[in-house]
PDB file of N, CA and C in Angstrom:
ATOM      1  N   UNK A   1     -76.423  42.265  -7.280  1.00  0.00           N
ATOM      2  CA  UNK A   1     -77.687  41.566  -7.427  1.00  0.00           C
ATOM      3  C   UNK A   1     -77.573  40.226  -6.709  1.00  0.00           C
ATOM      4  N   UNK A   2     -78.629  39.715  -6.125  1.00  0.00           N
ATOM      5  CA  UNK A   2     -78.435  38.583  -5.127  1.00  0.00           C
ATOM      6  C   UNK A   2     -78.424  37.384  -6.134  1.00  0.00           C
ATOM      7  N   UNK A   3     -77.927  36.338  -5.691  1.00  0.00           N
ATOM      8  CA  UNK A   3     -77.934  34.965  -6.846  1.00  0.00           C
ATOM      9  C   UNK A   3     -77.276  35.106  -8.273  1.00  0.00           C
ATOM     10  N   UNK A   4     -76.806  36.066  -8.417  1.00  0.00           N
ATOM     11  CA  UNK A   4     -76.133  36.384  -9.724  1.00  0.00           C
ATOM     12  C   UNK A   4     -74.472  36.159  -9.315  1.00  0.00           C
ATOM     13  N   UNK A   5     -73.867  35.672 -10.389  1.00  0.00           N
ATOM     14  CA  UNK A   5     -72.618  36.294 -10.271  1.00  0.00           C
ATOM     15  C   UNK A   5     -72.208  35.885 -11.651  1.00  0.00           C
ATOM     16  N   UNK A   6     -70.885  37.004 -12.160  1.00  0.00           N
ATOM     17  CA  UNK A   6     -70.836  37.031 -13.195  1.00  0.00           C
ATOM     18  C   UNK A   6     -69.574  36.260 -13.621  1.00  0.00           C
ATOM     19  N   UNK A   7     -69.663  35.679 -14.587  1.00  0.00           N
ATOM     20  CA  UNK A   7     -68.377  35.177 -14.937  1.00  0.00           C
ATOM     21  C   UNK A   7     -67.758  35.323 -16.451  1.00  0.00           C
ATOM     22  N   UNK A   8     -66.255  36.133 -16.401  1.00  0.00           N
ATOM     23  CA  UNK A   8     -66.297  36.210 -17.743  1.00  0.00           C
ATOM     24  C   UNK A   8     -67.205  37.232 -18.690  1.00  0.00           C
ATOM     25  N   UNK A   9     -68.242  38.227 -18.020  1.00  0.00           N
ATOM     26  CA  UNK A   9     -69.143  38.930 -18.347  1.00  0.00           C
ATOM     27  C   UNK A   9     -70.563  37.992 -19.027  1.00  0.00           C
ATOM     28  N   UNK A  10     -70.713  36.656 -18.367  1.00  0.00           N
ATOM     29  CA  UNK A  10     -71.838  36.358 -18.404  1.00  0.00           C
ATOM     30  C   UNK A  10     -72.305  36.210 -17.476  1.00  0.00           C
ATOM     31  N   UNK A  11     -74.133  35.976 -16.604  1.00  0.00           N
ATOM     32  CA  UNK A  11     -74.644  35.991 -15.587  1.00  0.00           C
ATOM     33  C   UNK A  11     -74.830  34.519 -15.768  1.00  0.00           C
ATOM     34  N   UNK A  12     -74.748  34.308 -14.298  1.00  0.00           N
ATOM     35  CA  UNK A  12     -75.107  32.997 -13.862  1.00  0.00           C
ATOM     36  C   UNK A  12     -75.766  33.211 -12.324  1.00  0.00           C
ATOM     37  N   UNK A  13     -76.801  32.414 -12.499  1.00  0.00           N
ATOM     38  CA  UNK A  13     -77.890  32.084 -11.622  1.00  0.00           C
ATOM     39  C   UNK A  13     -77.305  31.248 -10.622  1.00  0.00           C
ATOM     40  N   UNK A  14     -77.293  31.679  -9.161  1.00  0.00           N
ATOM     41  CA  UNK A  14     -76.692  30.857  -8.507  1.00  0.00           C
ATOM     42  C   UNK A  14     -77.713  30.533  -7.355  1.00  0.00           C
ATOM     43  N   UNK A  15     -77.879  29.202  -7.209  1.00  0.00           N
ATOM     44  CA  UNK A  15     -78.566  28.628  -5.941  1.00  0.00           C
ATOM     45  C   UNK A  15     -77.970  27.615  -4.927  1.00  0.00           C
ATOM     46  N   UNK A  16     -78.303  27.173  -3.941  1.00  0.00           N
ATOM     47  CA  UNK A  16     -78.023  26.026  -3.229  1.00  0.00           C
ATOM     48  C   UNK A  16     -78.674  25.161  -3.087  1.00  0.00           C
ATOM     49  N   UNK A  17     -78.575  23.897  -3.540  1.00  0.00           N
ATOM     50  CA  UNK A  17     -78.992  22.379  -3.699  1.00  0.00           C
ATOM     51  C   UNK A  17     -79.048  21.841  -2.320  1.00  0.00           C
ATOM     52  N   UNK A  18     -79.572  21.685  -1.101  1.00  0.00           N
ATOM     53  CA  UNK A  18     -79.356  21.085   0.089  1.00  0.00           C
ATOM     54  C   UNK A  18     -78.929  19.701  -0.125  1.00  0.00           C
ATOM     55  N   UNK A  19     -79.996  18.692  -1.227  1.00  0.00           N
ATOM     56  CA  UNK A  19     -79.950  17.509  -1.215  1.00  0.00           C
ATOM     57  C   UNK A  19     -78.516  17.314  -1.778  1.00  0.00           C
ATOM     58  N   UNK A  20     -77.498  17.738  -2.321  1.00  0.00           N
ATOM     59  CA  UNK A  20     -76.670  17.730  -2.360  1.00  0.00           C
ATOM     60  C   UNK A  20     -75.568  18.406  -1.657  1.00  0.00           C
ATOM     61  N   UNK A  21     -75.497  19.285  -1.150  1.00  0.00           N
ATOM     62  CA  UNK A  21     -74.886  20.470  -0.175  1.00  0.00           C
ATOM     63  C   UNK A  21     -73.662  20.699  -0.626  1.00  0.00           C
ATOM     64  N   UNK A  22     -74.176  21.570  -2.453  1.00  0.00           N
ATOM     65  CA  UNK A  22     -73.584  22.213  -3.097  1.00  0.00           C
ATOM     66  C   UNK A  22     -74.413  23.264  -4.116  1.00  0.00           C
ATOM     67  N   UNK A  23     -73.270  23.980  -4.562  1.00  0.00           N
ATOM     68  CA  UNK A  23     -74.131  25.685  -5.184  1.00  0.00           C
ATOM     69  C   UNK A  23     -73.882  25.057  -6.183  1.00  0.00           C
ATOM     70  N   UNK A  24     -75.362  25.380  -6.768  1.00  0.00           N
ATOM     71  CA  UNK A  24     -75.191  25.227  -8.556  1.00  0.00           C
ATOM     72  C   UNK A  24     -75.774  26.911  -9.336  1.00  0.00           C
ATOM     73  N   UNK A  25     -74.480  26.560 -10.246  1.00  0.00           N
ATOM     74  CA  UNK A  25     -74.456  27.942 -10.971  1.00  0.00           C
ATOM     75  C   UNK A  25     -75.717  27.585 -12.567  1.00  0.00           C
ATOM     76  N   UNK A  26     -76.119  28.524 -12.986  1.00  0.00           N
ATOM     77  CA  UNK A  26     -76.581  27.880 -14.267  1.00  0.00           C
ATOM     78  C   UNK A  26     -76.364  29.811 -15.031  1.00  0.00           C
ATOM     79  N   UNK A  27     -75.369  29.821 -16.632  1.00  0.00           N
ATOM     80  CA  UNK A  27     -75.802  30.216 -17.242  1.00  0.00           C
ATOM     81  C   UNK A  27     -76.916  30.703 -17.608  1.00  0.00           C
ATOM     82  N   UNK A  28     -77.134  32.071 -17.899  1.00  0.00           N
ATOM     83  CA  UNK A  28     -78.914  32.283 -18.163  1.00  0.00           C
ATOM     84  C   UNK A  28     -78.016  33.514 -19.749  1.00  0.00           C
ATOM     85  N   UNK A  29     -78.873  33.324 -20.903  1.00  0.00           N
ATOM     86  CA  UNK A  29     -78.987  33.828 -22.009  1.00  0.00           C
ATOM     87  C   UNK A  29     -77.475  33.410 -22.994  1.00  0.00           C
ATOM     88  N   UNK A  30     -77.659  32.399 -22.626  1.00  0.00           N
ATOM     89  CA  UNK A  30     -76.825  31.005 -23.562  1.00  0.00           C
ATOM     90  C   UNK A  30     -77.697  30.240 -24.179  1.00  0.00           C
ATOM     91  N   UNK A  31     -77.413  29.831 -25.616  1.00  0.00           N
ATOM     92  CA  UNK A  31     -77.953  29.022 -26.514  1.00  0.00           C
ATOM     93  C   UNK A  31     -77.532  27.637 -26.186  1.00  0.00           C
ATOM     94  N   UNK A  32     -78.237  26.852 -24.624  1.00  0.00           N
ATOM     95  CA  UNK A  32     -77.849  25.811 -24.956  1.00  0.00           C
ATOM     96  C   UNK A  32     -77.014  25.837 -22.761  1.00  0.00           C
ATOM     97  N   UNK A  33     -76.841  24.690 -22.410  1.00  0.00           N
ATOM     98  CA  UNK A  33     -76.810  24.458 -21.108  1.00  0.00           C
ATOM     99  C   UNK A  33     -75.393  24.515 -20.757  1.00  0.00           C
ATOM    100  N   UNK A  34     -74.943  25.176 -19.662  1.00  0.00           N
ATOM    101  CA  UNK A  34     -73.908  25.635 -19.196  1.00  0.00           C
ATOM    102  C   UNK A  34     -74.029  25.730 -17.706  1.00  0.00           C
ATOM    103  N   UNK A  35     -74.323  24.454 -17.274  1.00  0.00           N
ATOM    104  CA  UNK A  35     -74.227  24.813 -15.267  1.00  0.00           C
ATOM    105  C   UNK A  35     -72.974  24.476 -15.177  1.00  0.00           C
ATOM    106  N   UNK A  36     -72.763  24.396 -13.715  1.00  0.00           N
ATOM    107  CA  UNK A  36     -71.534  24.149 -12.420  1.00  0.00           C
ATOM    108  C   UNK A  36     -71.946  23.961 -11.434  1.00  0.00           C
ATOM    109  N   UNK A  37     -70.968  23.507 -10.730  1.00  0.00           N
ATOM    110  CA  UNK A  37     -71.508  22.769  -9.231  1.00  0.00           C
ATOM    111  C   UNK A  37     -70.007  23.024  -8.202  1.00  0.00           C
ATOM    112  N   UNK A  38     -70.602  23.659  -6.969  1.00  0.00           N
ATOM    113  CA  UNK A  38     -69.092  23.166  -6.550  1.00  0.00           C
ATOM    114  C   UNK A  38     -69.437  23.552  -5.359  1.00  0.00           C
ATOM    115  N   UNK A  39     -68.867  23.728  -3.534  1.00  0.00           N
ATOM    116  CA  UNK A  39     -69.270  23.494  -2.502  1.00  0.00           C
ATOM    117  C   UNK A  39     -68.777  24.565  -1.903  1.00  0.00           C
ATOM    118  N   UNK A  40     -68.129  25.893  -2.618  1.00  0.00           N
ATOM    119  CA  UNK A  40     -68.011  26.936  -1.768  1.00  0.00           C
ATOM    120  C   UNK A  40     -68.010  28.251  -2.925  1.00  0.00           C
ATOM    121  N   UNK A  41     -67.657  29.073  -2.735  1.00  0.00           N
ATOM    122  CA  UNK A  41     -67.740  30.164  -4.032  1.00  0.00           C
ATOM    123  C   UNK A  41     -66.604  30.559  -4.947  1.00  0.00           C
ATOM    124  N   UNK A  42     -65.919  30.382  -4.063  1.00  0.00           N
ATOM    125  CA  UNK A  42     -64.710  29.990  -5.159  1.00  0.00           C
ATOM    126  C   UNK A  42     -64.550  29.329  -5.916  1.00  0.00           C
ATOM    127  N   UNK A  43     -64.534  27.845  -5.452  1.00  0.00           N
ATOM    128  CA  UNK A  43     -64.778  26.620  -6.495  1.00  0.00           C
ATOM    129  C   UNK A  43     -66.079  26.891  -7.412  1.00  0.00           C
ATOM    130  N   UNK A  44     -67.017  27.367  -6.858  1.00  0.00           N
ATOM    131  CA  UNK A  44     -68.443  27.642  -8.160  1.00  0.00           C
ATOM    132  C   UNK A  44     -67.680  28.929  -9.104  1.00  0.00           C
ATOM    133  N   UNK A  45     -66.634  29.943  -9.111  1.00  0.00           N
ATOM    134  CA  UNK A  45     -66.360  30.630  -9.584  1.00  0.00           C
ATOM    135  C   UNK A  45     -65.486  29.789 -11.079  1.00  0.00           C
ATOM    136  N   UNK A  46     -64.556  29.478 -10.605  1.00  0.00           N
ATOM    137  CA  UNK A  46     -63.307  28.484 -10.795  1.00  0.00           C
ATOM    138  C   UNK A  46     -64.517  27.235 -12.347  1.00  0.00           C
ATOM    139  N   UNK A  47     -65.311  26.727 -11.584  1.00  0.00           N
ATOM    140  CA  UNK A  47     -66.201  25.400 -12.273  1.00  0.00           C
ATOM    141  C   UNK A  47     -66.850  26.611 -13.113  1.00  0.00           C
ATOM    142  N   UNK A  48     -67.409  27.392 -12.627  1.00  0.00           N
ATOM    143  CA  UNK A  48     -68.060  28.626 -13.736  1.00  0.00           C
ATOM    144  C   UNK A  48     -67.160  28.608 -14.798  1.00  0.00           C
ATOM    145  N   UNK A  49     -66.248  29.417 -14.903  1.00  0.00           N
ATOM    146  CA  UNK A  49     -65.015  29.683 -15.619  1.00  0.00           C
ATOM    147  C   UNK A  49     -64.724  28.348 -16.613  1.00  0.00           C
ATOM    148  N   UNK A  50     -64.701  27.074 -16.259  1.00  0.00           N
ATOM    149  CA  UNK A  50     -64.246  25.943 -17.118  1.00  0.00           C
ATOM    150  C   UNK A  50     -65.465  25.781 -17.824  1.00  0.00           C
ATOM    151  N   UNK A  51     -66.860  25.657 -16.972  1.00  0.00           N
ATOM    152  CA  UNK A  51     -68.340  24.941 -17.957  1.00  0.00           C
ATOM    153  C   UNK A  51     -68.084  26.040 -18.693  1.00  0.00           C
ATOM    154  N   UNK A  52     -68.227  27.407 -18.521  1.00  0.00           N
ATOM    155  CA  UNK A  52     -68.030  28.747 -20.281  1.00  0.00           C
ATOM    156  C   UNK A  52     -67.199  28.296 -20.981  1.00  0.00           C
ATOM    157  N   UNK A  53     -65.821  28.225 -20.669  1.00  0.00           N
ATOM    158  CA  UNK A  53     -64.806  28.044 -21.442  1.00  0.00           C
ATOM    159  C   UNK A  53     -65.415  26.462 -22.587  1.00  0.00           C
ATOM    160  N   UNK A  54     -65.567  25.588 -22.297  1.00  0.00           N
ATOM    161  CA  UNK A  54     -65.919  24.478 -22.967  1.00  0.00           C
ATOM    162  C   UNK A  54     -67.060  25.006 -23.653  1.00  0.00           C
ATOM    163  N   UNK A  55     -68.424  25.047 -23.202  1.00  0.00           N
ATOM    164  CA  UNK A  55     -69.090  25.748 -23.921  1.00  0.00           C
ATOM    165  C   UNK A  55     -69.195  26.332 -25.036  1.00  0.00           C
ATOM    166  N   UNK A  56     -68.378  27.590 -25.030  1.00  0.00           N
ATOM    167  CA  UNK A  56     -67.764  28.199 -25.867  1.00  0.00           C
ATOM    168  C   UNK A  56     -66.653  27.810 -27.481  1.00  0.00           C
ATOM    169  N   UNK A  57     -66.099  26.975 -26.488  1.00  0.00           N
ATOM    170  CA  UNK A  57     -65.310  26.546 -27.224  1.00  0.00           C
ATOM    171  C   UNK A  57     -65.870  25.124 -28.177  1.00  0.00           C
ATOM    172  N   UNK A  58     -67.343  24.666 -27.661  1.00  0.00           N
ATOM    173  CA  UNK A  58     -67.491  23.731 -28.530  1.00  0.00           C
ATOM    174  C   UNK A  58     -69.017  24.549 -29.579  1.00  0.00           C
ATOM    175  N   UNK A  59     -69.533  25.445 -29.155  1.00  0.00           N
ATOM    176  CA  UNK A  59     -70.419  26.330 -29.906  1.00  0.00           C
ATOM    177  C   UNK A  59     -69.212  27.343 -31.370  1.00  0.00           C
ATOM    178  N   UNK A  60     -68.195  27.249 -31.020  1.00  0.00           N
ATOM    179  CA  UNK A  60     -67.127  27.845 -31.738  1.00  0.00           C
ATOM    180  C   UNK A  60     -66.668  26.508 -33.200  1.00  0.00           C
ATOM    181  N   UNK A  61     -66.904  25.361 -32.499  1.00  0.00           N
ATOM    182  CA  UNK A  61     -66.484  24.095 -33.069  1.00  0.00           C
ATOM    183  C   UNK A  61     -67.514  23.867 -34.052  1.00  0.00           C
ATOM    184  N   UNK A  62     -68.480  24.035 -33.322  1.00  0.00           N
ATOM    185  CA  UNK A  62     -69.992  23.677 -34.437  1.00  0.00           C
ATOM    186  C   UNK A  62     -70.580  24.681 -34.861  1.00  0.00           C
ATOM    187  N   UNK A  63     -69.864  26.002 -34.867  1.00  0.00           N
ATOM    188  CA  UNK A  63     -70.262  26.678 -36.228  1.00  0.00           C
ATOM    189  C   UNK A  63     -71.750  27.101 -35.642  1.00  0.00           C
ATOM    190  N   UNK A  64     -71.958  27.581 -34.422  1.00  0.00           N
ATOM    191  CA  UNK A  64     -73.496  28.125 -34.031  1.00  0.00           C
ATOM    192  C   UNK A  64     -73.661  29.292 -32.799  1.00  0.00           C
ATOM    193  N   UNK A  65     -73.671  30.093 -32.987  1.00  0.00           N
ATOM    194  CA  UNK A  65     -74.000  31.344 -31.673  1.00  0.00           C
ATOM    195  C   UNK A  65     -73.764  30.591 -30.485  1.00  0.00           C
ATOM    196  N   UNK A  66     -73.137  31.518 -29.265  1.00  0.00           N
ATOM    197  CA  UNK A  66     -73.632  30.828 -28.327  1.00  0.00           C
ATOM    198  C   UNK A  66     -74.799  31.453 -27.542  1.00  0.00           C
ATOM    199  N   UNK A  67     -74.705  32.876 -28.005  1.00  0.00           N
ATOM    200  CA  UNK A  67     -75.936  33.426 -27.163  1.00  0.00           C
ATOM    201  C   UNK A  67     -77.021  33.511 -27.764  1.00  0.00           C
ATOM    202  N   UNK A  68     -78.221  33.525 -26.915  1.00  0.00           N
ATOM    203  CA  UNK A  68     -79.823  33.809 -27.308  1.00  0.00           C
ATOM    204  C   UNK A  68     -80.084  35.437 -27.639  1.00  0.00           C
ATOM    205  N   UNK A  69     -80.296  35.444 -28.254  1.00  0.00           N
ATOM    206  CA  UNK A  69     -80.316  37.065 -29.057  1.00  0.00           C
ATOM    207  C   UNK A  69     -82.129  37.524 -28.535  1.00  0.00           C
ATOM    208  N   UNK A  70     -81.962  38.531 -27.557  1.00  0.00           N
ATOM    209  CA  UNK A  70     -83.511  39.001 -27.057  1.00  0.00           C
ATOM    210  C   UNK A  70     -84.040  39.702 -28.220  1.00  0.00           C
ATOM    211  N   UNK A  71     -85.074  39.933 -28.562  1.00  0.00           N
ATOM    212  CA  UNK A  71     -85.513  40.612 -29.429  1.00  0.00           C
ATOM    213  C   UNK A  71     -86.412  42.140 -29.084  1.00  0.00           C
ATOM    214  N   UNK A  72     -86.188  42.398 -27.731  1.00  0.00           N
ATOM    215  CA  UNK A  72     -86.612  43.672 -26.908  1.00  0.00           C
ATOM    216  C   UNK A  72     -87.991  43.811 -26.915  1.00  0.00           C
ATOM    217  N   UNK A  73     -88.541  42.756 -26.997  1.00  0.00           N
ATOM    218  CA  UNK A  73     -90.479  42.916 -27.010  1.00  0.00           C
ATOM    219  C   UNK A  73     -90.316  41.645 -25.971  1.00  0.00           C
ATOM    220  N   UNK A  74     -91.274  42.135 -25.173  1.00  0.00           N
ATOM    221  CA  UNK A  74     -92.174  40.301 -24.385  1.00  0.00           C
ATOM    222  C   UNK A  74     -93.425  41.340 -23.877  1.00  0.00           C
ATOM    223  N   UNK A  75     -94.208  40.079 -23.792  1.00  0.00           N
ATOM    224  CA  UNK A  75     -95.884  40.279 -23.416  1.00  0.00           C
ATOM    225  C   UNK A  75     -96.081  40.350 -21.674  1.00  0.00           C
ATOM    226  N   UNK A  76     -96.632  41.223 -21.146  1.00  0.00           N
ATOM    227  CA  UNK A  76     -96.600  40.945 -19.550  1.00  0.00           C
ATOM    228  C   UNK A  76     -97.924  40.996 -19.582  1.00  0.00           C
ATOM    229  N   UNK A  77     -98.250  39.868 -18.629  1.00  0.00           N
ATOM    230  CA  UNK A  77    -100.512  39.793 -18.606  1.00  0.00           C
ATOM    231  C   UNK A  77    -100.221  39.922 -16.936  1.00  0.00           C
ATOM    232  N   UNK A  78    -101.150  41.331 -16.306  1.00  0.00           N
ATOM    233  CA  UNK A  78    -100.699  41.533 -15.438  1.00  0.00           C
ATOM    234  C   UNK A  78    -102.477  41.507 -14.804  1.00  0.00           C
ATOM    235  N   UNK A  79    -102.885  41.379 -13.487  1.00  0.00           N
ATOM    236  CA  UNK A  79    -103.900  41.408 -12.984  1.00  0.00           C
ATOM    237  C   UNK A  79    -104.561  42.583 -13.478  1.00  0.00           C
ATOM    238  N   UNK A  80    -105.857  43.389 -13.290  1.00  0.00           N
ATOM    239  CA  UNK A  80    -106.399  44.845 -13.615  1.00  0.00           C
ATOM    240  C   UNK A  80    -105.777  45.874 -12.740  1.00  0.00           C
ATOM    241  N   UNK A  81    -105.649  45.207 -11.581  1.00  0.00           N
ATOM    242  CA  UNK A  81    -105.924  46.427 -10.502  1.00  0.00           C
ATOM    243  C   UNK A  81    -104.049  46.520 -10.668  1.00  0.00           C
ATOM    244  N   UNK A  82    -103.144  45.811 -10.710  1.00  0.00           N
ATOM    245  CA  UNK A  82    -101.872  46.232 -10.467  1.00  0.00           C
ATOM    246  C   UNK A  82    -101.526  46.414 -12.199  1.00  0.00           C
ATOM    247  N   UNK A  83    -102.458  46.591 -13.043  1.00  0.00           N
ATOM    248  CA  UNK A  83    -102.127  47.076 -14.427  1.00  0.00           C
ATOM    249  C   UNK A  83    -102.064  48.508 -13.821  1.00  0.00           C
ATOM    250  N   UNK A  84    -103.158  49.156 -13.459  1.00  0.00           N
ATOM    251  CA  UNK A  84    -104.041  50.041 -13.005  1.00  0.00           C
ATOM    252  C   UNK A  84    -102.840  50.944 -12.375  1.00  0.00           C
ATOM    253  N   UNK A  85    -102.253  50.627 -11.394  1.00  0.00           N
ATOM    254  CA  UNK A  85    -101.131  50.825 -10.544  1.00  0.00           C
ATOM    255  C   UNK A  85     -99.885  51.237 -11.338  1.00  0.00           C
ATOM    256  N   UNK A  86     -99.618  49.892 -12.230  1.00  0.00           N
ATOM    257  CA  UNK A  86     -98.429  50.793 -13.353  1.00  0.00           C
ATOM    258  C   UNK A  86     -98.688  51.905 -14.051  1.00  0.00           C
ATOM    259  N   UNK A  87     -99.622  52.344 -14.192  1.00  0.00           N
ATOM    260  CA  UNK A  87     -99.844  52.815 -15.290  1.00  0.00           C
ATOM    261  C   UNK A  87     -99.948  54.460 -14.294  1.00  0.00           C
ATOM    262  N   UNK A  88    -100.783  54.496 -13.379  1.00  0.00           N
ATOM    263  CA  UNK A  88    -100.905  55.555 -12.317  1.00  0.00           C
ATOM    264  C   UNK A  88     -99.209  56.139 -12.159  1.00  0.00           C
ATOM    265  N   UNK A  89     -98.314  54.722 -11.414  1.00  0.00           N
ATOM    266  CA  UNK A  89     -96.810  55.480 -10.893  1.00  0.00           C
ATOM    267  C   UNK A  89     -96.040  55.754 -12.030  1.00  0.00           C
ATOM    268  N   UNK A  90     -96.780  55.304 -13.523  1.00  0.00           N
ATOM    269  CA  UNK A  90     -95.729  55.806 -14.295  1.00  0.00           C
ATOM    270  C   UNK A  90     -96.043  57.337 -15.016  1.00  0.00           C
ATOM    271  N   UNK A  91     -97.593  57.414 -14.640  1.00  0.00           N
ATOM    272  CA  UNK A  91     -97.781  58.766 -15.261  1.00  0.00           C
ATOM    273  C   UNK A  91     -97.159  59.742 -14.274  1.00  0.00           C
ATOM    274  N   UNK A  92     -97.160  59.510 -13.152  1.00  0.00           N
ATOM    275  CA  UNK A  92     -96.911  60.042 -11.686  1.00  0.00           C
ATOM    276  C   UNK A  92     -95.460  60.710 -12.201  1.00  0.00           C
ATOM    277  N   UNK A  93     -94.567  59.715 -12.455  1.00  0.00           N
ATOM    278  CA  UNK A  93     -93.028  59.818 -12.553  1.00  0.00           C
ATOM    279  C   UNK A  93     -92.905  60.586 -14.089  1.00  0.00           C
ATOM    280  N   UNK A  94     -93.681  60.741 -14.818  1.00  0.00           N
ATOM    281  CA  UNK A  94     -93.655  61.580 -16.114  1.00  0.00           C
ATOM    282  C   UNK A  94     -93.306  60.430 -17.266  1.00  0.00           C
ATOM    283  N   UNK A  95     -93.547  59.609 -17.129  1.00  0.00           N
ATOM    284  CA  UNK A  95     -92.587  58.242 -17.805  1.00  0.00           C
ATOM    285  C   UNK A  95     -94.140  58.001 -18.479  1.00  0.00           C
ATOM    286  N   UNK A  96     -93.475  57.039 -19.497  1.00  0.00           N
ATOM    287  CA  UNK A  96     -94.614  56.042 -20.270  1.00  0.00           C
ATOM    288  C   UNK A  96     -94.319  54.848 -19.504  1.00  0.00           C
ATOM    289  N   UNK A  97     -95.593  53.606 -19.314  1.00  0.00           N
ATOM    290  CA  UNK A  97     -95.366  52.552 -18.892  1.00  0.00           C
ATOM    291  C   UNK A  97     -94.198  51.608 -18.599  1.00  0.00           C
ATOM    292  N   UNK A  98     -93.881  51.408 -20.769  1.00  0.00           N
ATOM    293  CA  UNK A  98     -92.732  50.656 -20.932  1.00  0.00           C
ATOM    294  C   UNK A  98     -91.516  51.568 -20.536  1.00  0.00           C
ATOM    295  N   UNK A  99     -91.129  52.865 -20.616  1.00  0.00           N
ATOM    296  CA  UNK A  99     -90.203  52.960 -19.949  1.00  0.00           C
ATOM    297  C   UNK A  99     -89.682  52.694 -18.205  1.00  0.00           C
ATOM    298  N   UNK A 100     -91.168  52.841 -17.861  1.00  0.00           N
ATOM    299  CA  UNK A 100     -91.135  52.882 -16.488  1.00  0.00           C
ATOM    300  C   UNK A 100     -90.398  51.460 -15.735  1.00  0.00           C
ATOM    301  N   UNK A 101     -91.303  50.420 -16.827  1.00  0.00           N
ATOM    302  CA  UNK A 101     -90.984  49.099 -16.062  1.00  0.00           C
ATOM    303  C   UNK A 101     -89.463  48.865 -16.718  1.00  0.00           C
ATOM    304  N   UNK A 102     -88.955  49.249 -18.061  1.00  0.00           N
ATOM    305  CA  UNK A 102     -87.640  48.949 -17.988  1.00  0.00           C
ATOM    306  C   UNK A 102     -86.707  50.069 -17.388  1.00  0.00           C
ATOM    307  N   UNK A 103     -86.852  51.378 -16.261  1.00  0.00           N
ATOM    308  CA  UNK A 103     -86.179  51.975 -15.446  1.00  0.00           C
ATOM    309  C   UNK A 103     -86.236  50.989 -14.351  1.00  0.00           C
ATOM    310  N   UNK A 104     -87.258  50.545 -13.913  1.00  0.00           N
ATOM    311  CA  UNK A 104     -87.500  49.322 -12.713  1.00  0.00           C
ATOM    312  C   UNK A 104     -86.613  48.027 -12.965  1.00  0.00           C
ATOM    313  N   UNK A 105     -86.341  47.333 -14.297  1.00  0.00           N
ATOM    314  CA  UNK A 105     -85.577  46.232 -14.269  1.00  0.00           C
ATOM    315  C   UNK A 105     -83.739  46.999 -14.310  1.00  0.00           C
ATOM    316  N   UNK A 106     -83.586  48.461 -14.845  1.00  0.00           N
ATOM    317  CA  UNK A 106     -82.406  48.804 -14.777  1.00  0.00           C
ATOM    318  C   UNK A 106     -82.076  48.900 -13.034  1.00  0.00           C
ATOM    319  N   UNK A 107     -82.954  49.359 -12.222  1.00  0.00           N
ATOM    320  CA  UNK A 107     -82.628  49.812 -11.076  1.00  0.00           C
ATOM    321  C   UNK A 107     -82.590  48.160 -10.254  1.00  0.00           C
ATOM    322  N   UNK A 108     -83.205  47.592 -10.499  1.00  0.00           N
ATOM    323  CA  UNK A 108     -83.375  46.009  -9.756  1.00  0.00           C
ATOM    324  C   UNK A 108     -81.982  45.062 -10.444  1.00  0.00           C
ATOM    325  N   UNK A 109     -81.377  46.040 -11.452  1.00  0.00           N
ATOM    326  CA  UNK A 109     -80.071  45.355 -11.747  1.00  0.00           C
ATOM    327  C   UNK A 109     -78.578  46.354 -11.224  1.00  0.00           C
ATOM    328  N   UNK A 110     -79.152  47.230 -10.704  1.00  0.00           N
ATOM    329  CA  UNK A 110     -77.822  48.303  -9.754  1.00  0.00           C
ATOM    330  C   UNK A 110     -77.607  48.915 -11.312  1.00  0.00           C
ATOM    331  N   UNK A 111     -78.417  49.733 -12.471  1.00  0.00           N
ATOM    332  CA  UNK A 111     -77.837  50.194 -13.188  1.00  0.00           C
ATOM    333  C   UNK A 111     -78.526  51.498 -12.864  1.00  0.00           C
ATOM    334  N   UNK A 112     -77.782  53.156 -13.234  1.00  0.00           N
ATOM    335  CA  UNK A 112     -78.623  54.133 -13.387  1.00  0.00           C
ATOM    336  C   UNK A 112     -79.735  53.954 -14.126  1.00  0.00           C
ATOM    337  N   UNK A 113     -80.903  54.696 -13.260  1.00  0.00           N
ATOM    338  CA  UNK A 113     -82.395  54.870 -14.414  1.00  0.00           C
ATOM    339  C   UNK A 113     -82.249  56.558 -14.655  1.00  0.00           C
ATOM    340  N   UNK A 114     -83.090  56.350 -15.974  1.00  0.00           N
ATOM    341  CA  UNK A 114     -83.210  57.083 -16.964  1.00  0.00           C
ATOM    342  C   UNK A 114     -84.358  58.614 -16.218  1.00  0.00           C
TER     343      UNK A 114
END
């Protein structure tokens, strides 16, 4: 997946900062802020690896989760005509909607769909 990389088996969001002309990593489905910064991918690997480790280790200290727990529902408000569209390619494919669009986020993450 592009901009992802994983560390430790968590995802982190990775971009490039020009005004600084360095990659910043950011944790995504952490209770609570966990970036890195560093000027090639190794070092963003390496700075990944230490911001979790601390993290962790101070969510461990204070006695509180570190992860955000999804609750497998969210609301999508989608235009008519590309509602219209999901709903067509998913009858198409034999699928119900919601399965359809979560075969689409499995496949947009390199996992087998269903």
């Amino acid at each position: 997946m592009m901009n992802v990389m994983e560390i430790n088996g968590i995802r982190a969001v990775i971009a490039f900062d020009p005004e600084i002309n360095m990659f910043r990593g950011e944790f995504v489905g952490l209770n609570g802020g966990a970036d890195f910064y560093a000027t090639d991918i190794d070092g963003l690997r390496r700075e990944g690896e230490t911001s979790l480790k601390v993290f962790l280790e101070m969510c461990t200290e204070e006695g509180v989760s570190p992860y955000i727990k999804a609750s497998g529902r969210f609301n999508l408000r989608l235009p008519q005509d590309l509602h219209a569209k999901a709903v067509a390619l998913a009858k198409a494919s034999g699928k119900s909607v919601n399965n359809w669009i979560a075969d689409a986020i499995r496949q947009a993450d390199g996992q087998p769909v269903h």
